[in-house]
C-alpha atoms as a PDB file:
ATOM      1  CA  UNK A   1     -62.394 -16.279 -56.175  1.00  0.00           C
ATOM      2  CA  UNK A   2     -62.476 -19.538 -54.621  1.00  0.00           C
ATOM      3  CA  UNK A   3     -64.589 -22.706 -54.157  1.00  0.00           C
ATOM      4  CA  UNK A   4     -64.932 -21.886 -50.344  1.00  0.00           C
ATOM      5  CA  UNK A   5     -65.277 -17.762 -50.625  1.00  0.00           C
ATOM      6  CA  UNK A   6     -67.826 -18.332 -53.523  1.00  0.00           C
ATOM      7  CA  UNK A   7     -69.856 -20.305 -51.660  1.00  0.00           C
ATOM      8  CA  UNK A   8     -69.081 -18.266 -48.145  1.00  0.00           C
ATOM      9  CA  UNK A   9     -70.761 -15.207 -50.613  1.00  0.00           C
ATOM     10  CA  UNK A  10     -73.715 -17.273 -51.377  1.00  0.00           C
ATOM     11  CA  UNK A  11     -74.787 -17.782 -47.322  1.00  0.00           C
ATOM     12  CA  UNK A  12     -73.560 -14.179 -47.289  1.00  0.00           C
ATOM     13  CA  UNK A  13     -76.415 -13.299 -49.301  1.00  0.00           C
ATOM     14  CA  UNK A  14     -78.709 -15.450 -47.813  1.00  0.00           C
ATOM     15  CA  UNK A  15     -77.928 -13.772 -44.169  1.00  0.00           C
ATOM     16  CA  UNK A  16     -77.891  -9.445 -46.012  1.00  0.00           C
ATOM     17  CA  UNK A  17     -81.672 -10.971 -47.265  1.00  0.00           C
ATOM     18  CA  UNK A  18     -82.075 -11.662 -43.808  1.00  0.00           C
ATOM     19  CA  UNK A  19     -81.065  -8.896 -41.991  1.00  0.00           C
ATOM     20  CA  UNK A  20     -83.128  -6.955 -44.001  1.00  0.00           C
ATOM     21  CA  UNK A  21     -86.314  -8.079 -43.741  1.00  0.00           C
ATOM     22  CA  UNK A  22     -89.357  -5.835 -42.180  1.00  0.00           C
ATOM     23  CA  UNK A  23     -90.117  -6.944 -38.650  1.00  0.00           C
ATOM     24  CA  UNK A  24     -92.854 -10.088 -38.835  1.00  0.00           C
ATOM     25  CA  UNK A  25     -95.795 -10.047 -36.484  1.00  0.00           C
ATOM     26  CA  UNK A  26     -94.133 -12.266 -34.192  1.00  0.00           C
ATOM     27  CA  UNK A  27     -91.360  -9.725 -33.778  1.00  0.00           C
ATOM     28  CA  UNK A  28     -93.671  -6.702 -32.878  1.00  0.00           C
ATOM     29  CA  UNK A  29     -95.515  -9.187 -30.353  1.00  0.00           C
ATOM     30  CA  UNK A  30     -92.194  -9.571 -28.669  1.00  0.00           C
ATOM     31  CA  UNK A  31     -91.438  -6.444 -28.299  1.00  0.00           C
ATOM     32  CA  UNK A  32     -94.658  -5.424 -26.797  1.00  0.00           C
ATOM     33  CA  UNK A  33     -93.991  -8.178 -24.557  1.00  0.00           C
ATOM     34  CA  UNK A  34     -90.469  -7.188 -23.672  1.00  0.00           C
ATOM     35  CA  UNK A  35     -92.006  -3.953 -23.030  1.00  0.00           C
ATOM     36  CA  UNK A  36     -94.667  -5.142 -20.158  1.00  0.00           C
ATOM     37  CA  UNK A  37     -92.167  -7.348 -18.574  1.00  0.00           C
ATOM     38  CA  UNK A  38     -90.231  -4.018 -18.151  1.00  0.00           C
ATOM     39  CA  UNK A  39     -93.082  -2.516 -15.710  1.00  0.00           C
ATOM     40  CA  UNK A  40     -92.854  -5.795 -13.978  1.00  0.00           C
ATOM     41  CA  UNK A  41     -89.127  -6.591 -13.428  1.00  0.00           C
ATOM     42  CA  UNK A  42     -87.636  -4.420 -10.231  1.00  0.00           C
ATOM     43  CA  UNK A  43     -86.169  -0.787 -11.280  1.00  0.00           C
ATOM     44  CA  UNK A  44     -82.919  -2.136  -9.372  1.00  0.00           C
ATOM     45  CA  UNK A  45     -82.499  -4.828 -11.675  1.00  0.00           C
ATOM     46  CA  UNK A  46     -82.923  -2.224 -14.714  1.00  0.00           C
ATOM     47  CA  UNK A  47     -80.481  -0.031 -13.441  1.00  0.00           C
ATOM     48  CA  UNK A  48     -77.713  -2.564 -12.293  1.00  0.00           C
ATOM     49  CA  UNK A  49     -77.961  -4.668 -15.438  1.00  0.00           C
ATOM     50  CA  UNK A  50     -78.051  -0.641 -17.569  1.00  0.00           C
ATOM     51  CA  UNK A  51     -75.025   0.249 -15.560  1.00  0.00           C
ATOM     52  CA  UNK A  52     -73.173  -2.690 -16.457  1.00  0.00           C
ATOM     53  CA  UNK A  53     -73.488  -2.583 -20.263  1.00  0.00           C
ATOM     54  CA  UNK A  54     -72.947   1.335 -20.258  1.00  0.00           C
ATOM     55  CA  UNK A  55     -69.449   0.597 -18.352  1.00  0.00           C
ATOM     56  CA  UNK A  56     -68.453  -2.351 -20.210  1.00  0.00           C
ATOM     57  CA  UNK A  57     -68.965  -0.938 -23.571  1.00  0.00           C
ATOM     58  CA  UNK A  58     -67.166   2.434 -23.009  1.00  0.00           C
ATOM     59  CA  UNK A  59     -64.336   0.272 -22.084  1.00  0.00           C
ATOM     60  CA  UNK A  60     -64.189  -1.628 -24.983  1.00  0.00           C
ATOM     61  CA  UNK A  61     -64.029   1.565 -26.431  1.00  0.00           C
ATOM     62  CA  UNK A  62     -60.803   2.665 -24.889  1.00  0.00           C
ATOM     63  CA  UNK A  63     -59.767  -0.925 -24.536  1.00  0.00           C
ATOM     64  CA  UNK A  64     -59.818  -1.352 -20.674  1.00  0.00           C
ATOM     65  CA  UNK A  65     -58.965  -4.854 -20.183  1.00  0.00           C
ATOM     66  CA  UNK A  66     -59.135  -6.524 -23.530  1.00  0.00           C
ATOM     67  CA  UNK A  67     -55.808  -7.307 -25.212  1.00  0.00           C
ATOM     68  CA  UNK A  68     -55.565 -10.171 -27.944  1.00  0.00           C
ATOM     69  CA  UNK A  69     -53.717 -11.280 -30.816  1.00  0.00           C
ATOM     70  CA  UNK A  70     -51.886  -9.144 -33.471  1.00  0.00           C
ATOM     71  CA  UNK A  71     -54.180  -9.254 -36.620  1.00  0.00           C
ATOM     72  CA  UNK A  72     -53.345 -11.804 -39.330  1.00  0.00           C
ATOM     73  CA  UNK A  73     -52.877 -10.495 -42.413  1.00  0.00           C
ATOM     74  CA  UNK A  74     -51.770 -13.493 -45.144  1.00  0.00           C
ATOM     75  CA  UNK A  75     -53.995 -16.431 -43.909  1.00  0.00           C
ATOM     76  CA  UNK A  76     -56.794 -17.639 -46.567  1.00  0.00           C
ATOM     77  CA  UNK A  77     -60.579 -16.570 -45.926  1.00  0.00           C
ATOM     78  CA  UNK A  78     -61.488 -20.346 -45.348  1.00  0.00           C
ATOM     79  CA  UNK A  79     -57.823 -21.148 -42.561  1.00  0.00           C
ATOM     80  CA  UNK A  80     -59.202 -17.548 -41.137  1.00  0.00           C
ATOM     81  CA  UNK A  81     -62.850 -19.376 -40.093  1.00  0.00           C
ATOM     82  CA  UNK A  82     -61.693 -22.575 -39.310  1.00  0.00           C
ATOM     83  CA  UNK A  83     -59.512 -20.718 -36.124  1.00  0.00           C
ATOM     84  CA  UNK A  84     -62.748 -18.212 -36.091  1.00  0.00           C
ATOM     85  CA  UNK A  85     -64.874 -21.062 -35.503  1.00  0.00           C
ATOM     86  CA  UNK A  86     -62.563 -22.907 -33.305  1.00  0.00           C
ATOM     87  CA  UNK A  87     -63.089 -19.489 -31.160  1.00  0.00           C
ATOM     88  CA  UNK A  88     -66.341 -19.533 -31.251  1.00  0.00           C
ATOM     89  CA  UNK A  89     -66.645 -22.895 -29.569  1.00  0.00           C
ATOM     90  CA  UNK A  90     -64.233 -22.064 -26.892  1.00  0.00           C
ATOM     91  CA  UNK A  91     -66.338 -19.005 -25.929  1.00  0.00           C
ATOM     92  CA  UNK A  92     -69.504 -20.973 -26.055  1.00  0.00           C
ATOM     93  CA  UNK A  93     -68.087 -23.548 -23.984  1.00  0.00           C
ATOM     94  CA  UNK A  94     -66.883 -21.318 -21.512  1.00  0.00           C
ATOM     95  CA  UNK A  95     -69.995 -19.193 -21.554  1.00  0.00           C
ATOM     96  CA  UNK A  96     -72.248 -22.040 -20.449  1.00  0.00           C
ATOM     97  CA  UNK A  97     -70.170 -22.846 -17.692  1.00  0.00           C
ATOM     98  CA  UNK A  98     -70.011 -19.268 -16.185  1.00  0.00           C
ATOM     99  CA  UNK A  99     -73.887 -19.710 -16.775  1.00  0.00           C
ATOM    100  CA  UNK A 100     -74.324 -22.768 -15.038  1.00  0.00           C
ATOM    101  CA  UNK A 101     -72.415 -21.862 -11.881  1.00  0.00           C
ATOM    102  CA  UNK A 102     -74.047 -18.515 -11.562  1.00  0.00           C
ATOM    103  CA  UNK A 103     -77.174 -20.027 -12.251  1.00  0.00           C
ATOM    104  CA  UNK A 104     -76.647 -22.015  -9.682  1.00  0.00           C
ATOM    105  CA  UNK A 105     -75.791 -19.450  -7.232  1.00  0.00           C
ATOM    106  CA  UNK A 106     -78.992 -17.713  -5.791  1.00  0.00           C
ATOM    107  CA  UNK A 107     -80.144 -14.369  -6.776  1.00  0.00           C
ATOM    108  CA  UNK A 108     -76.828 -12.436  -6.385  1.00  0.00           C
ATOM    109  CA  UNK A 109     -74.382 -14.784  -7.969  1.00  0.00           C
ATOM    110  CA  UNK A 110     -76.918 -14.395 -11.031  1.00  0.00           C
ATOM    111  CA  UNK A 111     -76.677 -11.385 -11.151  1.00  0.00           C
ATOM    112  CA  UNK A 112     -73.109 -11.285 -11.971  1.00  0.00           C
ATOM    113  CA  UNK A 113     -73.716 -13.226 -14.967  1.00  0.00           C
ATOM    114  CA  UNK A 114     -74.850  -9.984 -16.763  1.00  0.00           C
ATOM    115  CA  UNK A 115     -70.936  -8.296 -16.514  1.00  0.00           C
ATOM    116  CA  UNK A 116     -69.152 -11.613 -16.685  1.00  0.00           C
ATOM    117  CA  UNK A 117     -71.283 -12.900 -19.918  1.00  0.00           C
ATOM    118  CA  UNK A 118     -70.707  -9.413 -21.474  1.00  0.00           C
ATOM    119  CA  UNK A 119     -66.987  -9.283 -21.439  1.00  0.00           C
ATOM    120  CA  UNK A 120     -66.733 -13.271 -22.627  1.00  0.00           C
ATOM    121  CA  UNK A 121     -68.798 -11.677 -25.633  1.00  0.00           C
ATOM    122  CA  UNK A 122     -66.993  -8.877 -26.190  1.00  0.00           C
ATOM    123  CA  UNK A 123     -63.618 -10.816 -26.023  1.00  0.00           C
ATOM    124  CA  UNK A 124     -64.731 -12.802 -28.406  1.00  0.00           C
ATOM    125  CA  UNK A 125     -65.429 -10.444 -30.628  1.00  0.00           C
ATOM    126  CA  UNK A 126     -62.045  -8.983 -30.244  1.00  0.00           C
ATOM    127  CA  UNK A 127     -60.453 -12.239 -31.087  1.00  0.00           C
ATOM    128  CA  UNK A 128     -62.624 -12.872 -34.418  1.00  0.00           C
ATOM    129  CA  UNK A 129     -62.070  -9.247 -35.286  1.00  0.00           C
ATOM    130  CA  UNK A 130     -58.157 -10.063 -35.601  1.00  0.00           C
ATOM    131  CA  UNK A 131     -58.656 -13.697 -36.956  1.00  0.00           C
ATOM    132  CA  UNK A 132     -60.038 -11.747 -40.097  1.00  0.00           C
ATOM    133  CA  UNK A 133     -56.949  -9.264 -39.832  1.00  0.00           C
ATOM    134  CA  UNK A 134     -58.668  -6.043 -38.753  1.00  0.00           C
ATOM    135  CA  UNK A 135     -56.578  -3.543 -36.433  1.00  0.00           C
ATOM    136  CA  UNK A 136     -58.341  -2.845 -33.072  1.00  0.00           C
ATOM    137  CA  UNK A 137     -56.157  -0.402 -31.885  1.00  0.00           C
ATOM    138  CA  UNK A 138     -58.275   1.790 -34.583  1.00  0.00           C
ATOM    139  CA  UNK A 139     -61.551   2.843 -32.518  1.00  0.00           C
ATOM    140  CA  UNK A 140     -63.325   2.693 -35.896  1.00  0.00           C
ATOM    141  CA  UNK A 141     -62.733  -0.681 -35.569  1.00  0.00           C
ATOM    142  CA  UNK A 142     -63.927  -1.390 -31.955  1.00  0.00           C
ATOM    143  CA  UNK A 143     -67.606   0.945 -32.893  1.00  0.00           C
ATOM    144  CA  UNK A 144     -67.610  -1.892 -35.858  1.00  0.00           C
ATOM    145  CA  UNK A 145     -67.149  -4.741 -33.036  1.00  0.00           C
ATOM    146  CA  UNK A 146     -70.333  -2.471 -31.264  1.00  0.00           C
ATOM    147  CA  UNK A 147     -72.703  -2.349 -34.467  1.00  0.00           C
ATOM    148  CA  UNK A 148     -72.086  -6.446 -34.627  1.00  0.00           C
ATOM    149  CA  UNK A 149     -73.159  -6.502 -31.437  1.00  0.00           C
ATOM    150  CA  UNK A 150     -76.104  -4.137 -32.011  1.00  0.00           C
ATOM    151  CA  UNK A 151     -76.992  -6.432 -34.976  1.00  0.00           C
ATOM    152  CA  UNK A 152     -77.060  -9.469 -32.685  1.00  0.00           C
ATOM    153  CA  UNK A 153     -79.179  -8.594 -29.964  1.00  0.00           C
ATOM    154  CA  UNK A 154     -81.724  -6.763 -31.411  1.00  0.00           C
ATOM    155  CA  UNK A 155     -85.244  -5.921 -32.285  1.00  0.00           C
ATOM    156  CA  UNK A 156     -85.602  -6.507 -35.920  1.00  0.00           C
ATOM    157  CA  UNK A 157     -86.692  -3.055 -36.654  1.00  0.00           C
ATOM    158  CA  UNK A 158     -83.242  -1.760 -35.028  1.00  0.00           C
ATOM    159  CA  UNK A 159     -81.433  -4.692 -36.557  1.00  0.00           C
ATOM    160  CA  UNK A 160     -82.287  -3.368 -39.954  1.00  0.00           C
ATOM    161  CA  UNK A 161     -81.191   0.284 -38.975  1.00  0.00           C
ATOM    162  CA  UNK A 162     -77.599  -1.093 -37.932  1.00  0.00           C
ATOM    163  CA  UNK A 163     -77.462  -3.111 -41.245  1.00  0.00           C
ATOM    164  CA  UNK A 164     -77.430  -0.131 -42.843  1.00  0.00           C
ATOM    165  CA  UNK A 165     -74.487   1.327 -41.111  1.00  0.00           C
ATOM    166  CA  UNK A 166     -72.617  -1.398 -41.762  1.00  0.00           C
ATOM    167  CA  UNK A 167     -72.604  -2.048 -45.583  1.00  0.00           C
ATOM    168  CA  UNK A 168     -69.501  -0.234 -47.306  1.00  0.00           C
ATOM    169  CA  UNK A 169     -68.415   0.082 -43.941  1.00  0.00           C
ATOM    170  CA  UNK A 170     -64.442   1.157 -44.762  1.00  0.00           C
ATOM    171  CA  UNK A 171     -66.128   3.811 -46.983  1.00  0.00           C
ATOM    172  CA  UNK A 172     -68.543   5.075 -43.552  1.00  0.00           C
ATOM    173  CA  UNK A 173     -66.117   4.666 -41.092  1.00  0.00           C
ATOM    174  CA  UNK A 174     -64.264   7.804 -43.100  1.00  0.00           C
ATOM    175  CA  UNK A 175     -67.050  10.350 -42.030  1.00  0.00           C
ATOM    176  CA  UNK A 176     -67.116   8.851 -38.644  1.00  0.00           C
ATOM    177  CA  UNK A 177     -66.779  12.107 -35.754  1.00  0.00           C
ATOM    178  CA  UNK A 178     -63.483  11.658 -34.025  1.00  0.00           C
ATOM    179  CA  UNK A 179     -65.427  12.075 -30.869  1.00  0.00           C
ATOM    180  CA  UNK A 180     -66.619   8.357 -29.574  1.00  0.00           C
ATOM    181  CA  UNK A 181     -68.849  10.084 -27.306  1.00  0.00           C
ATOM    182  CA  UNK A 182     -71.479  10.517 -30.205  1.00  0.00           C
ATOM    183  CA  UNK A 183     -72.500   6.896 -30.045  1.00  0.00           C
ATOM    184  CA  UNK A 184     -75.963   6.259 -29.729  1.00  0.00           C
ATOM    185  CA  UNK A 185     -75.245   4.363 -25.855  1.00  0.00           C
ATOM    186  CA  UNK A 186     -78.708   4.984 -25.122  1.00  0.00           C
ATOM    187  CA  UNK A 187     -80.310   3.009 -27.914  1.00  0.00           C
ATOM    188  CA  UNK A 188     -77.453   0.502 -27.626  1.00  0.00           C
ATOM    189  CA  UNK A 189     -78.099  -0.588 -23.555  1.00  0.00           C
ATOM    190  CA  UNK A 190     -81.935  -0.544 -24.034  1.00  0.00           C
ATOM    191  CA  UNK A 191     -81.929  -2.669 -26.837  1.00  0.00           C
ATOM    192  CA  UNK A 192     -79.734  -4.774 -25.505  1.00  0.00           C
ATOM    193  CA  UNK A 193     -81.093  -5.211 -22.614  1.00  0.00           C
ATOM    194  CA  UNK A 194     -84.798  -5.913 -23.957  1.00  0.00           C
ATOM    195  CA  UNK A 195     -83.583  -8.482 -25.823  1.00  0.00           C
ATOM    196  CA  UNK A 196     -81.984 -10.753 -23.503  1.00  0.00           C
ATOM    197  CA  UNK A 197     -84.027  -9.797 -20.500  1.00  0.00           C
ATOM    198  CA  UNK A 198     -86.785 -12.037 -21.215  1.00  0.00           C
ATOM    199  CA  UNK A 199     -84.251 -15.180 -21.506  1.00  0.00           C
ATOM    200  CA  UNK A 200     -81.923 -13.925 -18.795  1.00  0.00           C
ATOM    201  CA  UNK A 201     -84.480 -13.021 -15.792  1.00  0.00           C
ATOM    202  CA  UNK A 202     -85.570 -16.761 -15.753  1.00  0.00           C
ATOM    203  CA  UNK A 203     -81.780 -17.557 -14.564  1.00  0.00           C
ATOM    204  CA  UNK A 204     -82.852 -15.861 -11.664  1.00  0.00           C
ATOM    205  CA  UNK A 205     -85.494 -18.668 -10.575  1.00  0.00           C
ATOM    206  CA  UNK A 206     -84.410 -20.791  -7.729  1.00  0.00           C
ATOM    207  CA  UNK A 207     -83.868 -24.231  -8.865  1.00  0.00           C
ATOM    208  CA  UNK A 208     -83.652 -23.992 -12.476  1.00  0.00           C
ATOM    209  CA  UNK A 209     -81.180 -21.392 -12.655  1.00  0.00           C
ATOM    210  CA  UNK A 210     -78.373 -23.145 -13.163  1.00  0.00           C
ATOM    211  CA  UNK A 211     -79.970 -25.009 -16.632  1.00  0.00           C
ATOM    212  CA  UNK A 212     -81.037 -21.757 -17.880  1.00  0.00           C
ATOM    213  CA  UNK A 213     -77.897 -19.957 -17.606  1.00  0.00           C
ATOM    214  CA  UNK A 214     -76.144 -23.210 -19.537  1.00  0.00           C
ATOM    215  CA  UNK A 215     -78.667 -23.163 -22.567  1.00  0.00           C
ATOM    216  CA  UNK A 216     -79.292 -19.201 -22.706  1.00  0.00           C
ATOM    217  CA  UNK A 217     -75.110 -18.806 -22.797  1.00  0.00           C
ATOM    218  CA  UNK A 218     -74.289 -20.819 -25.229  1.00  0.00           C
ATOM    219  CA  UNK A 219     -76.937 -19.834 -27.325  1.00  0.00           C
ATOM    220  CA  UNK A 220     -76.318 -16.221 -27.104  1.00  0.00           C
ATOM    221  CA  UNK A 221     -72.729 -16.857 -27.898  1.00  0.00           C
ATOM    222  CA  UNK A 222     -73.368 -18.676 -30.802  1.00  0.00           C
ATOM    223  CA  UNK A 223     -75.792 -16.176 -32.220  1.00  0.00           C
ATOM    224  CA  UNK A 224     -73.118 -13.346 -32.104  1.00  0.00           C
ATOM    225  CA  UNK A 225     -70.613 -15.655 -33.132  1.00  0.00           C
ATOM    226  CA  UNK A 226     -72.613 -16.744 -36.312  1.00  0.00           C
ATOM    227  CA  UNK A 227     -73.431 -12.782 -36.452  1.00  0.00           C
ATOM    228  CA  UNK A 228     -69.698 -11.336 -36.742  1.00  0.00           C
ATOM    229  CA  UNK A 229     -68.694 -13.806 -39.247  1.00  0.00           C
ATOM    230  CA  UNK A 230     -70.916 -12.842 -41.547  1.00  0.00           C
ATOM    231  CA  UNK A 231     -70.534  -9.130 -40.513  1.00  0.00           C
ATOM    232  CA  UNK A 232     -66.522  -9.532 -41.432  1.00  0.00           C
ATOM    233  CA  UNK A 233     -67.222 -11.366 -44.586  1.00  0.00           C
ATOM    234  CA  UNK A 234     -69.094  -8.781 -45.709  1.00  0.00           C
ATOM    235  CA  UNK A 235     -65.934  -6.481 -44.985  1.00  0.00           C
ATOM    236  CA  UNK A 236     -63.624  -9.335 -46.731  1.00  0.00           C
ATOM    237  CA  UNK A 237     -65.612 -10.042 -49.669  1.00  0.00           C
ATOM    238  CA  UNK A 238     -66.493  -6.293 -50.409  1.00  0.00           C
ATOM    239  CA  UNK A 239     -62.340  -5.199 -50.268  1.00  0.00           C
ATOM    240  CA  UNK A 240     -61.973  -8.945 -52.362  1.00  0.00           C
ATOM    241  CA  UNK A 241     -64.796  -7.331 -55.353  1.00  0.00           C
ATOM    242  CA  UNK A 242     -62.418  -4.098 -55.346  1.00  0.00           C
ATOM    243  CA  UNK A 243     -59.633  -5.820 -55.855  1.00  0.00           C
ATOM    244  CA  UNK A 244     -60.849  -7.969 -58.529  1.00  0.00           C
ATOM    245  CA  UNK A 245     -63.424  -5.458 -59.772  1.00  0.00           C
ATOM    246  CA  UNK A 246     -66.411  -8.497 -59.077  1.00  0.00           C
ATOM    247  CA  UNK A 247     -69.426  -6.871 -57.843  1.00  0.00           C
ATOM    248  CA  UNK A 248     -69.749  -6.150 -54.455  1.00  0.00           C
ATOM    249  CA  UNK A 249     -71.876  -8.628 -52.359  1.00  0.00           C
ATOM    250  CA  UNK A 250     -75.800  -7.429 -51.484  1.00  0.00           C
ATOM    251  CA  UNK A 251     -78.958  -8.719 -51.598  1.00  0.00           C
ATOM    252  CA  UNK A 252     -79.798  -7.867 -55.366  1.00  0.00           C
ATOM    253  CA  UNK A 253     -78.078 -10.886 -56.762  1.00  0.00           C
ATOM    254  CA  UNK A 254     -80.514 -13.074 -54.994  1.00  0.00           C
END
């Protein structure tokens, strides 16, 4: 291995360890939270924003209006992150501004931030997903682009639960059901939606809008960007220990 992968498997570690910790009390109080500001918040709201993320992510699925680069298959692990991170900044950048101006827009125009802030996520994801050389033309690889996003906008106790879908993933994805239609879309749009709802619905205040949408963006963006890195070196580092014969990266040599 090398300088930079050995020490991209030591933050590896330090982010399985995280993943997989129990939820804390502050975690369960949010959620209870998240939960009463769901009697509160309009049952149009719930449905338009539930509608959106069901639609979106079926599409990803069958790849309605994503289309990105051909996946690289010689580049380095550390000349793959430094264009992944490049990425990453572009979608943050641009993220904040679609924020900003819908933010800025009244109720409505808000509104539209849910679909437009959805597919700037899932392109992204797209994009990293070939930076680190994976086909997504294979839907086994566009349900691994949906547990990242599962992982990132989550409840802990969920987050966990897709964790452990995820390790030894090429070894999974084998007993996957050919039929797409068995993913869990219910679990997937509620959680979802809980966990940016609380951060999302203040966009919708008059006058401050705009500020929120900037901040809440870019931060969301970053998250998942920060989450599918570590999600694909998982992937990279586990085919590197095969090839090698190294042991596989996981929390017990921590």
């Amino acid at each position: 291995m090398t300088l930079y992968e050995e020490l991209t498997r030591h933050e590896l570690l330090q982010w399985q360890q995280k993943m997989q910790r129990p939820p804390s009390a502050a975690n369960r109080l949010a959620k209870a939270v998240q939960r009463r500001l769901n009697r509160i918040i309009p049952a149009k709201v719930h449905q338009a924003v539930t509608a959106t993320i069901k639609q979106m992510t079926r599409g990803v699925l069958y790849g309605a209006g994503y289309t990105t680069r051909l996946p690289d298959t010689d580049a380095s692990l550390q000349v793959r992150e430094a264009d992944v991170r490049d990425r990453i900044g572009f979608y943050k950048k641009t993220g904040a501004t679609e924020g900003a101006l819908t933010g800025a827009g009244g109720f409505w125009l808000a509104m539209a931030d849910f679909p437009l802030l959805l597919a700037i996520k899932m392109k992204m994801l797209f994009e990293i997903a070939a930076l680190y050389g994976y086909p997504i033309d294979d839907y086994r690889e566009r349900l691994y682009i949906l547990h990242i996003f599962q992982l990132a906008f989550s409840s802990q106790e969920r987050r966990r639960e897709v964790y452990g879908q995820m390790e030894r993933w090429d070894e999974q994805s084998q007993l996957l059901p050919d039929d797409i239609n068995q993913f869990d879309w219910l679990t997937f749009q509620l959680e979802y939606r809980d966990y940016i709802d609380l951060a999302k619905m203040a966009q919708l205040i008059p006058g401050v809008g705009a500020a929120v949408g900037l901040v809440v963006n870019y931060r969301l963006i970053d998250s998942l960007g920060k989450t599918a890195m570590n999600a694909y070196r998982m992937r990279w580092l586990d085919d590197l220990a095969r090839q090698e014969k190294l042991p596989p990266a996981d929390r017990k040599e921590l």
